[in-house]
PDB file of N, CA and C in Angstrom:
ATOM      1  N   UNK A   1      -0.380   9.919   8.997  1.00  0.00           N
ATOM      2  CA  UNK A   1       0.360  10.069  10.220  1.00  0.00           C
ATOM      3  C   UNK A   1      -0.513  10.562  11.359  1.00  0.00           C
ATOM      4  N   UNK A   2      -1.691  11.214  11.459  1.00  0.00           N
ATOM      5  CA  UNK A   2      -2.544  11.447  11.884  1.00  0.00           C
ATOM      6  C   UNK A   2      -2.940  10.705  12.446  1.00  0.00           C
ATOM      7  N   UNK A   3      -3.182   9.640  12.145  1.00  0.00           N
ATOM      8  CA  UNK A   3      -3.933   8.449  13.058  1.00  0.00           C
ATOM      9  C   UNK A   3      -3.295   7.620  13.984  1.00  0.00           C
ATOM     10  N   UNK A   4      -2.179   7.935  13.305  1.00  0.00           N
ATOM     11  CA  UNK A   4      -0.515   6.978  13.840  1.00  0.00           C
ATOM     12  C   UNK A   4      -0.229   8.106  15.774  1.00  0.00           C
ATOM     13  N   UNK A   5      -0.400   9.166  15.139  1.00  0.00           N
ATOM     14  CA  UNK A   5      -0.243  10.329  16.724  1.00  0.00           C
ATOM     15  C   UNK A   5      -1.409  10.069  17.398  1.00  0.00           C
ATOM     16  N   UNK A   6      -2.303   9.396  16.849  1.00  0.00           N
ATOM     17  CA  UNK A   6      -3.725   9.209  17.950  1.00  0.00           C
ATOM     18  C   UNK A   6      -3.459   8.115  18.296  1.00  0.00           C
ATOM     19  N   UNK A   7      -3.176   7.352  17.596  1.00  0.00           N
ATOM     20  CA  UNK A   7      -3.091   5.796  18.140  1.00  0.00           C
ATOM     21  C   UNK A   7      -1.945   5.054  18.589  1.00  0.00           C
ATOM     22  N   UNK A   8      -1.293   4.998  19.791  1.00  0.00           N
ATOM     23  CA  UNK A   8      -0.203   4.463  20.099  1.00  0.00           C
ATOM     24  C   UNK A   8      -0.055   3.074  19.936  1.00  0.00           C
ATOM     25  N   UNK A   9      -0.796   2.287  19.734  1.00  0.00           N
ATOM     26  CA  UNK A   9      -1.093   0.800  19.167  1.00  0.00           C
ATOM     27  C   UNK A   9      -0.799   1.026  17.818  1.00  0.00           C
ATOM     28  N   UNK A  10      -0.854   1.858  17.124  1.00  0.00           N
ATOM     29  CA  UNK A  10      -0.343   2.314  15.780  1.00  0.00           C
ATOM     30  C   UNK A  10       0.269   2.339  15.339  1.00  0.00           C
ATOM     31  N   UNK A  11       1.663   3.368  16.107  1.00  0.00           N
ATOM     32  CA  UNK A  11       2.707   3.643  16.267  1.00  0.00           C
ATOM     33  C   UNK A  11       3.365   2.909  16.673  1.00  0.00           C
ATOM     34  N   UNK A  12       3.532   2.014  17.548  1.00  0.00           N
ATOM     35  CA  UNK A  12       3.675   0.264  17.634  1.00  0.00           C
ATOM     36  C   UNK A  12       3.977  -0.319  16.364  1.00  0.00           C
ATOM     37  N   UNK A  13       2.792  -0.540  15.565  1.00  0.00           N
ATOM     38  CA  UNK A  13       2.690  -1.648  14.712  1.00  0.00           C
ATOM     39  C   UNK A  13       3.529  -0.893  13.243  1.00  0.00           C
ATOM     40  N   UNK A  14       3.325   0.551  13.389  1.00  0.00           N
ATOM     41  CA  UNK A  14       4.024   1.101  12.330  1.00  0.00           C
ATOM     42  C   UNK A  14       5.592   0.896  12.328  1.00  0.00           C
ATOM     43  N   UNK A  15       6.391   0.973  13.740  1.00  0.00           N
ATOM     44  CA  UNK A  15       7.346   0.654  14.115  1.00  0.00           C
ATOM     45  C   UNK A  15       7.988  -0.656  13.956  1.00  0.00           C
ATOM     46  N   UNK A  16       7.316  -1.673  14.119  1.00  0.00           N
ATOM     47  CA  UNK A  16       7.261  -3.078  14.394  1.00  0.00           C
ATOM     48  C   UNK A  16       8.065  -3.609  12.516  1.00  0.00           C
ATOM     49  N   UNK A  17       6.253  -2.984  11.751  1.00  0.00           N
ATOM     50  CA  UNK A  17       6.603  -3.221  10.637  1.00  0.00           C
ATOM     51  C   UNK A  17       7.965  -2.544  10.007  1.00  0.00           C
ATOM     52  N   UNK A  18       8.702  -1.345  10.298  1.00  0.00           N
ATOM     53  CA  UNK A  18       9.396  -1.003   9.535  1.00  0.00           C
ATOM     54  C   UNK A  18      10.975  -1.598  10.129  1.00  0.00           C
ATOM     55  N   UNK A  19      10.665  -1.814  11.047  1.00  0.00           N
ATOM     56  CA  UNK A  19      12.128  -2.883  11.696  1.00  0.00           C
ATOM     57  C   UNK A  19      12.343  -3.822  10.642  1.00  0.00           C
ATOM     58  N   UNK A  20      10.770  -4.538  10.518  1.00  0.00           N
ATOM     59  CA  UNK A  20      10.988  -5.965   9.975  1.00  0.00           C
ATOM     60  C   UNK A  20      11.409  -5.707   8.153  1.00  0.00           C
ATOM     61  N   UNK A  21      11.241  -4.479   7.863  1.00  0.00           N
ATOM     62  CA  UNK A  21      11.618  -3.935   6.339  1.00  0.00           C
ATOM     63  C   UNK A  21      10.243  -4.170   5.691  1.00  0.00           C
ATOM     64  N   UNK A  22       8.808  -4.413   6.236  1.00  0.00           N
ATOM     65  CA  UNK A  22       7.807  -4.273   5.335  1.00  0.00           C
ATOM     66  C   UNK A  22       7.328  -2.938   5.435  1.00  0.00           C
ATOM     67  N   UNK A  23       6.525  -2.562   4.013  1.00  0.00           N
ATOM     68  CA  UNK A  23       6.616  -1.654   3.724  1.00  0.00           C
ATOM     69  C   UNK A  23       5.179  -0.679   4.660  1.00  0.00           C
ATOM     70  N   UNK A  24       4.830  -0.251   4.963  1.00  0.00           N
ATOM     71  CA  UNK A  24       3.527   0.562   6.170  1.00  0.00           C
ATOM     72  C   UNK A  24       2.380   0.721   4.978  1.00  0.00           C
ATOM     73  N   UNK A  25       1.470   0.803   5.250  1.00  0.00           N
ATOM     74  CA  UNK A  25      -0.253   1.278   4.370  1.00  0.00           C
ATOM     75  C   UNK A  25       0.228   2.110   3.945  1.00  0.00           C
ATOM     76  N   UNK A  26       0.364   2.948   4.237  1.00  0.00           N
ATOM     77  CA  UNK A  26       0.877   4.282   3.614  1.00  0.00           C
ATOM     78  C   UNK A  26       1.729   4.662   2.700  1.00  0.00           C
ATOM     79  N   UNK A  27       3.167   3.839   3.346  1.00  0.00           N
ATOM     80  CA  UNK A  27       4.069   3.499   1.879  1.00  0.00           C
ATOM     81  C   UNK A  27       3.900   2.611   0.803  1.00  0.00           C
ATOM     82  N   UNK A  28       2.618   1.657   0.944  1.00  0.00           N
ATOM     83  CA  UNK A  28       2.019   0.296   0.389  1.00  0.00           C
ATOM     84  C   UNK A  28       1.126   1.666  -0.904  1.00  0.00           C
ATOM     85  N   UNK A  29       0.466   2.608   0.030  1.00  0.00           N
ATOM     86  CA  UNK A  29      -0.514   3.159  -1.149  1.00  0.00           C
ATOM     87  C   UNK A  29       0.275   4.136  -2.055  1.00  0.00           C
ATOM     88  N   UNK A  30       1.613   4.692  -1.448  1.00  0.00           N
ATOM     89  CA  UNK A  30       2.360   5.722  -2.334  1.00  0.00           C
ATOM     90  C   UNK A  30       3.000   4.778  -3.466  1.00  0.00           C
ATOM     91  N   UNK A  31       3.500   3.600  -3.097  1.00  0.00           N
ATOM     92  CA  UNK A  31       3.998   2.650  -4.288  1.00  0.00           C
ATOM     93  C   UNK A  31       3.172   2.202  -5.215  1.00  0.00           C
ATOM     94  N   UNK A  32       2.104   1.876  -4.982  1.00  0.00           N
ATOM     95  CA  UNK A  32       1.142   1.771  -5.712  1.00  0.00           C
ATOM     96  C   UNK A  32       0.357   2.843  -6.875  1.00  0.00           C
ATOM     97  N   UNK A  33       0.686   4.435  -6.114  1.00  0.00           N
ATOM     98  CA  UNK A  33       0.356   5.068  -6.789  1.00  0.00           C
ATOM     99  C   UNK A  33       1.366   5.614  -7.833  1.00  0.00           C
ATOM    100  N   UNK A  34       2.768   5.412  -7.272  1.00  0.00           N
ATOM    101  CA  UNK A  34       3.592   5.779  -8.145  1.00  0.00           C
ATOM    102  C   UNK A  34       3.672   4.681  -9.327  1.00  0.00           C
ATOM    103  N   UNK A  35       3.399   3.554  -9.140  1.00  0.00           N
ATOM    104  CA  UNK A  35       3.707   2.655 -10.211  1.00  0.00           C
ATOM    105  C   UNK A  35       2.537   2.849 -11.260  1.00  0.00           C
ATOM    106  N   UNK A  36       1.172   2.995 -11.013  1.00  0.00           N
ATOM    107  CA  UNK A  36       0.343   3.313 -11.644  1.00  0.00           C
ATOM    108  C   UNK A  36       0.382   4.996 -12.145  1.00  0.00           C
ATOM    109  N   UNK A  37       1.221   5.416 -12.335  1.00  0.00           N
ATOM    110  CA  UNK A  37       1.365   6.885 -12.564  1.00  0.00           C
ATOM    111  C   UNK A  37       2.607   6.233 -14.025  1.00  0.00           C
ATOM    112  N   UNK A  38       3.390   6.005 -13.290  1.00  0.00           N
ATOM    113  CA  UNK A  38       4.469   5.304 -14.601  1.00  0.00           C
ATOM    114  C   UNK A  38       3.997   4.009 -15.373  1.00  0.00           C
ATOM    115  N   UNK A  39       2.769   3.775 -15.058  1.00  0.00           N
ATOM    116  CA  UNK A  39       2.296   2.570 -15.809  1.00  0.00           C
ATOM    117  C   UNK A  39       1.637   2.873 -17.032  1.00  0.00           C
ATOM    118  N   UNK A  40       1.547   2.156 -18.081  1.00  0.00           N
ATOM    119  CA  UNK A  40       0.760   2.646 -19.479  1.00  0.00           C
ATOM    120  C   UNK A  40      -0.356   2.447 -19.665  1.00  0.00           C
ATOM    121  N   UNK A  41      -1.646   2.034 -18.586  1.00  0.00           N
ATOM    122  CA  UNK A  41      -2.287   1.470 -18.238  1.00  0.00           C
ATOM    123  C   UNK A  41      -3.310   1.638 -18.110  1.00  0.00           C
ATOM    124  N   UNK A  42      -4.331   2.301 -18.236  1.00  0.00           N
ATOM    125  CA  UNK A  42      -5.860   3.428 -17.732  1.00  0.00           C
ATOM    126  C   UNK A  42      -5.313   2.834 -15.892  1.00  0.00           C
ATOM    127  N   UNK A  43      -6.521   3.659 -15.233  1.00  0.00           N
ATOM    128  CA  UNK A  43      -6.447   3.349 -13.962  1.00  0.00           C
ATOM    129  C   UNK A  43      -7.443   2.031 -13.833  1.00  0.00           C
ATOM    130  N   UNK A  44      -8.399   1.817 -14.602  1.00  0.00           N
ATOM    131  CA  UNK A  44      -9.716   1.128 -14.673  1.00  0.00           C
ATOM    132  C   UNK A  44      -8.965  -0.566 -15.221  1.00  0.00           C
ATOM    133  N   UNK A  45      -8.420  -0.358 -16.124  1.00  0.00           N
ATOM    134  CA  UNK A  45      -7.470  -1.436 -16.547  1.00  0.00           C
ATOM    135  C   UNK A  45      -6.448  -2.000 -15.522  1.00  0.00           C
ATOM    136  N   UNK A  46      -5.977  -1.093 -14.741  1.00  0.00           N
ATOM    137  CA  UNK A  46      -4.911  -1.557 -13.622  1.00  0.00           C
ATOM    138  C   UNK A  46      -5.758  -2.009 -12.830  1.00  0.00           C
ATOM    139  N   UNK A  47      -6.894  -1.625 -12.318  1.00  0.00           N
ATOM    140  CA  UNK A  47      -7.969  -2.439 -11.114  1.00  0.00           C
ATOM    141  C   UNK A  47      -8.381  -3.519 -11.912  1.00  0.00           C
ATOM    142  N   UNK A  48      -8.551  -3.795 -12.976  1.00  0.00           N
ATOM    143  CA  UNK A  48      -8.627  -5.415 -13.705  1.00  0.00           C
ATOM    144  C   UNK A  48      -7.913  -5.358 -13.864  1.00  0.00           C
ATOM    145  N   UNK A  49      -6.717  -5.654 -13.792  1.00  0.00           N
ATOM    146  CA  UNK A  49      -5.666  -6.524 -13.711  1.00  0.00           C
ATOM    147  C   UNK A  49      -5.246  -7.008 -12.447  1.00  0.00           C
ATOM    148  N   UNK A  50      -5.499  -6.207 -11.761  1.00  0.00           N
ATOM    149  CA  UNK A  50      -5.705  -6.532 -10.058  1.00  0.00           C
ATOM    150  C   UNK A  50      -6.304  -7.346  -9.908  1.00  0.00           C
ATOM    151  N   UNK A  51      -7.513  -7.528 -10.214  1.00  0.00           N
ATOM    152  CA  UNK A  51      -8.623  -7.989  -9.826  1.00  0.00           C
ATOM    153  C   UNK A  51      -8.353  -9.853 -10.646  1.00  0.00           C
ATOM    154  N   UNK A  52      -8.119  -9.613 -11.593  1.00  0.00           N
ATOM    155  CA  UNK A  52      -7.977 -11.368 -11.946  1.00  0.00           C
ATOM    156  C   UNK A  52      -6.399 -11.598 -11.090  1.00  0.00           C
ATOM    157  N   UNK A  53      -5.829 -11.126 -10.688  1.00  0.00           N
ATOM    158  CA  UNK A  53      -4.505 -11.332 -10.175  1.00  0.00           C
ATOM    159  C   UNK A  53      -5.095 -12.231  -8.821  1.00  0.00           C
ATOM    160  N   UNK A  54      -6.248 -11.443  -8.117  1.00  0.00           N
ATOM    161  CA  UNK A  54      -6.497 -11.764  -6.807  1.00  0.00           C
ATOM    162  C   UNK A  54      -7.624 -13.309  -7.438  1.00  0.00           C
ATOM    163  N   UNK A  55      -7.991 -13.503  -8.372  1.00  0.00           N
ATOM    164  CA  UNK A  55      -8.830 -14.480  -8.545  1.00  0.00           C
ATOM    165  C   UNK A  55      -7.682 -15.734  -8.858  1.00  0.00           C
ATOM    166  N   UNK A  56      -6.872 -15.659  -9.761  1.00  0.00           N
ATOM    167  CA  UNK A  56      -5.919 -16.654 -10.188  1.00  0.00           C
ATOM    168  C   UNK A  56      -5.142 -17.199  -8.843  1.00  0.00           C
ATOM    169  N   UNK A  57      -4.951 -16.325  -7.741  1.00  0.00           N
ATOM    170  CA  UNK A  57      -4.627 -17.181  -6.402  1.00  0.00           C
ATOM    171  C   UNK A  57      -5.277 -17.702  -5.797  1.00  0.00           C
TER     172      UNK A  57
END
């Protein structure tokens, strides 16, 4: 949020996005971390699995 009070182009786009119902960087990295917290997964294993996810597209 820090960067969001410095940057009014920020605060804009943070706005913009949450009208449209996508989710902000920020809430993008807390979901991410929560799912990998409830995941059974190493963390090292979840970044490969990521990682061929982004190759198979």
């Amino acid at each position: 949020m820090k960067v969001s009070a410095a940057n009014p182009s920020r605060q804009l786009i943070d706005k913009s996005l949450d009208f449209y119902g996508i989710k902000s960087h920020g809430d993008a990295r807390e979901l991410v971390r929560r799912t990998r917290t409830h995941s059974k997964l190493s963390e090292d294993q979840s970044l490969a699995q990521e990682q061929v996810q982004v190759v198979r597209r």
